[in-house]
Protein backbone atom coordinates (compact mmCIF):
# COMPACT_ATOMS: atom_id res chain seq x y z
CA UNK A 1 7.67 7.97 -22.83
CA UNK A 2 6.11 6.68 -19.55
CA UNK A 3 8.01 8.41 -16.44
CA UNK A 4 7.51 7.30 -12.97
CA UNK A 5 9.52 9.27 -10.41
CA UNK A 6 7.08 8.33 -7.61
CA UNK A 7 5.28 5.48 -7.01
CA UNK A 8 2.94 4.57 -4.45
CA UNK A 9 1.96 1.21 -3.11
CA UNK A 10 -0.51 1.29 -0.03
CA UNK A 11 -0.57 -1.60 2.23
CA UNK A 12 -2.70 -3.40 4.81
CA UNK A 13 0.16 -6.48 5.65
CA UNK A 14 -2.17 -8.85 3.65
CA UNK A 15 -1.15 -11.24 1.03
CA UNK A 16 -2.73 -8.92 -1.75
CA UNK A 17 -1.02 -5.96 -0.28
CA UNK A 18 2.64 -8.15 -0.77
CA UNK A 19 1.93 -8.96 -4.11
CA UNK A 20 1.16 -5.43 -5.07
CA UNK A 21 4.42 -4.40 -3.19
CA UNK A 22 6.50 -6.74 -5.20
CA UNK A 23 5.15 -5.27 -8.29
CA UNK A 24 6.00 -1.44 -6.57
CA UNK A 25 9.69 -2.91 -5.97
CA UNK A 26 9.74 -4.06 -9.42
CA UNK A 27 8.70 -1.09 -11.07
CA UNK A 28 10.55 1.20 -9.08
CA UNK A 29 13.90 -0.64 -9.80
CA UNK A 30 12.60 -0.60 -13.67
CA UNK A 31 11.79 3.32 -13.71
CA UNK A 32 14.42 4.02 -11.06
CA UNK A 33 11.63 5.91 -9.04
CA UNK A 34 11.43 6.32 -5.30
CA UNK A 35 9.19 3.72 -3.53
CA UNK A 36 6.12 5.26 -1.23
CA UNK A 37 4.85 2.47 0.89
CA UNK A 38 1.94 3.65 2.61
CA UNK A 39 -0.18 2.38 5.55
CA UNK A 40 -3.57 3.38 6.76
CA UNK A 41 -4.15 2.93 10.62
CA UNK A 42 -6.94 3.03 11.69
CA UNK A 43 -8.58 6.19 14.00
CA UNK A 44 -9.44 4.14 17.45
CA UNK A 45 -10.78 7.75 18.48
CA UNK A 46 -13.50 7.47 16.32
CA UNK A 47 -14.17 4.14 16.59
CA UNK A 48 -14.49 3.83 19.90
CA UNK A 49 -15.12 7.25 20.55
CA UNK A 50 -17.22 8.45 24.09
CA UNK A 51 -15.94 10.42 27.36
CA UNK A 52 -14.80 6.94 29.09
CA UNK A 53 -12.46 6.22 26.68
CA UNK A 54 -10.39 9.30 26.45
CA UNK A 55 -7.57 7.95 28.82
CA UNK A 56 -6.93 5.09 27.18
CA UNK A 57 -7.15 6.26 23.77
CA UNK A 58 -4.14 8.60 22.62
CA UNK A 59 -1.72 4.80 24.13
CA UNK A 60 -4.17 2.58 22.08
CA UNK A 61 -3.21 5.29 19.04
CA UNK A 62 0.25 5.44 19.13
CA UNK A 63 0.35 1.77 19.64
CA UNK A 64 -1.49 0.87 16.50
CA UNK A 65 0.90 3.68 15.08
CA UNK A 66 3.93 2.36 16.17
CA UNK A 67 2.74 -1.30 15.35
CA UNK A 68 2.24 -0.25 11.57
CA UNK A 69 5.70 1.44 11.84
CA UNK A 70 7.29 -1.60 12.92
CA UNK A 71 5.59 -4.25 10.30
CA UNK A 72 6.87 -1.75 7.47
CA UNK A 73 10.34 -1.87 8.64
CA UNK A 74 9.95 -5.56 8.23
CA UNK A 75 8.29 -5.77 4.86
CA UNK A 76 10.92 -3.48 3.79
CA UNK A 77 14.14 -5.16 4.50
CA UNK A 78 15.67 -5.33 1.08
CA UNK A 79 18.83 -7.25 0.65
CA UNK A 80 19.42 -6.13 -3.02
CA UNK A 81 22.87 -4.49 -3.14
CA UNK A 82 21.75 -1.64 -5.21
CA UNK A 83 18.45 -0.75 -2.72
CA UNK A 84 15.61 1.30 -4.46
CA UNK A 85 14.97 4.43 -2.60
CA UNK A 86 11.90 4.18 -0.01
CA UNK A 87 9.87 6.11 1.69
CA UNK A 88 7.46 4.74 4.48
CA UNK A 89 4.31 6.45 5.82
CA UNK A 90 1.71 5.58 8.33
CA UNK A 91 -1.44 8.03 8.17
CA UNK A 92 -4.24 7.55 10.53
CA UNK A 93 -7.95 7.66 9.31
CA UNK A 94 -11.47 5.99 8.95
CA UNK A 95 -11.19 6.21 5.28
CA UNK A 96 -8.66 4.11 3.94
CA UNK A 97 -9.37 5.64 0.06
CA UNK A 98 -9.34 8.69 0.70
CA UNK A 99 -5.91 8.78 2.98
CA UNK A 100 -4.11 7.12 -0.31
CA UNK A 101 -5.86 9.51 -3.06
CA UNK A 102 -4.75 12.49 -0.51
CA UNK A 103 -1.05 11.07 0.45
CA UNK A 104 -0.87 10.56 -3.50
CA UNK A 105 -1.74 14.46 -4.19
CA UNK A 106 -0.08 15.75 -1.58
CA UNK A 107 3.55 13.82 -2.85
CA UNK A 108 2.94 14.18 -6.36
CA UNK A 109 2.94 10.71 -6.92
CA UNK A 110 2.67 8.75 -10.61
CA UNK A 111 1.49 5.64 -9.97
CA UNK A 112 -0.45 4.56 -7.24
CA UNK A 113 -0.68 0.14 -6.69
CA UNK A 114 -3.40 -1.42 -4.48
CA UNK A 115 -3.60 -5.17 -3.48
CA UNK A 116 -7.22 -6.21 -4.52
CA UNK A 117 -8.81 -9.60 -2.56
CA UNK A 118 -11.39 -10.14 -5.74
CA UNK A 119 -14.43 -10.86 -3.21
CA UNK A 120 -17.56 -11.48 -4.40
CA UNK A 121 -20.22 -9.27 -5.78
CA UNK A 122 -21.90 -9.40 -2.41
CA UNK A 123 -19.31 -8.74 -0.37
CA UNK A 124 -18.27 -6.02 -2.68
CA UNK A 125 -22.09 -4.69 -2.55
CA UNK A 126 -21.87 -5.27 1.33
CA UNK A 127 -18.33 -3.77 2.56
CA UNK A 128 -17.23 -1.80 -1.37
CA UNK A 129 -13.85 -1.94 -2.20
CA UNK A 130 -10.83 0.46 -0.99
CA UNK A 131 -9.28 -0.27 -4.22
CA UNK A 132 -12.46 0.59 -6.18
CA UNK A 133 -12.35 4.03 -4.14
CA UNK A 134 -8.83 4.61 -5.12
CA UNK A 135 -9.36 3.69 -8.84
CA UNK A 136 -12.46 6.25 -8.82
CA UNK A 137 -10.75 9.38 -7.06
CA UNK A 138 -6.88 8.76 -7.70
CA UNK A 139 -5.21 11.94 -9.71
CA UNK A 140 -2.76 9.33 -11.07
CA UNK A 141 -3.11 6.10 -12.70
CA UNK A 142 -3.79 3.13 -10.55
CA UNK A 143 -2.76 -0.73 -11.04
CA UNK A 144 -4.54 -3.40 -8.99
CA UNK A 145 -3.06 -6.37 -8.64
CA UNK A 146 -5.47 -9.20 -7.56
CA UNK A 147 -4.27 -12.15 -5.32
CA UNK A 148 -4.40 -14.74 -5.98
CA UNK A 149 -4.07 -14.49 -10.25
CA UNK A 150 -1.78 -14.42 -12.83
CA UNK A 151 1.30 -12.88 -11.34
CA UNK A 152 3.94 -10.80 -13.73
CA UNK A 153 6.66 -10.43 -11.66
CA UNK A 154 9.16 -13.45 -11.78
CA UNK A 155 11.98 -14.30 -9.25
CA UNK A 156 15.40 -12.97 -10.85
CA UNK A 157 17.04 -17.13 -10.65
CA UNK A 158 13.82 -17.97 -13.08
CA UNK A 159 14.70 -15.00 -15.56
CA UNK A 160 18.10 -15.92 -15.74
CA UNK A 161 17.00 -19.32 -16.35
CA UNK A 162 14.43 -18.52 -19.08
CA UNK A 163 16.49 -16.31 -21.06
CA UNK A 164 19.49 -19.52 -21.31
């Protein structure tokens, strides 16, 4: 028997990111497990680093912060009238990868779901692949969902339909 109390689905707002969400939703409604949604900011510190910054840096921070904060209240509205349980997280770090793999060890999660944009083998060779990262270094299983591709996860109206 497959048990999934926790499961994790790490976001960047893009349209792979959704459709791995809706699977999250799904499967957390199926298992009834808790929902992680997790969001990677990224470090401006060490990005733009250097003395001359330092003033304007820890507002530029907390504004990406509280910008990621704000688009995961909105992806999360859920109008269902039996809500899954969520939990939202922003982290902030260079390393998108490694933030998941370490927010997934540290919350003892059981499945961990990554958006995956399917770029070509020279992108991939060129900028690698956070979901690739994930896959490699995860202590849990991982599903990828690519977008756009076959997609599992069918409005409730069309099941009802089907199954007439």
């Amino acid at each position: 028997m497959i048990a999934l109390k926790h499961i994790l689905v790490a976001t960047d707002f893009g349209e792979a990111a959704d459709a791995a969400l809706a699977y999250g939703r799904e499967l957390a409604r199926t298992f009834d497990a808790t929902l992680h949604v997790l969001n990677v900011a990224d470090d401006a510190f060490v990005r733009l680093g250097g003395d001359a910054y330092i003033a304007v840096l820890p507002e530029l921070q907390k504004g990406i912060e509280e910008g990621a904060r704000k688009q995961l209240d909105q992806l999360l509205i859920d109008n269902d009238p039996n809500p899954i349980p969520v939990k939202k997280a922003v982290l902030t770090s260079t390393a998108p990868a490694a933030a998941i793999v370490q927010y997934a060890r540290d919350t003892t999660i059981d499945l961990i779901i990554v958006g995956t944009h399917g770029r070509g083998a020279v992108a991939h060779l060129l900028m690698g692949s956070v979901a690739e990262r994930v896959v490699r270094t995860a202590p849990c299983p991982v599903l990828t969902v690519r977008h756009p591709e076959h997609d599992f996860v069918v409005p409730d109206a069309l099941t009802t339909t089907a199954h007439a």
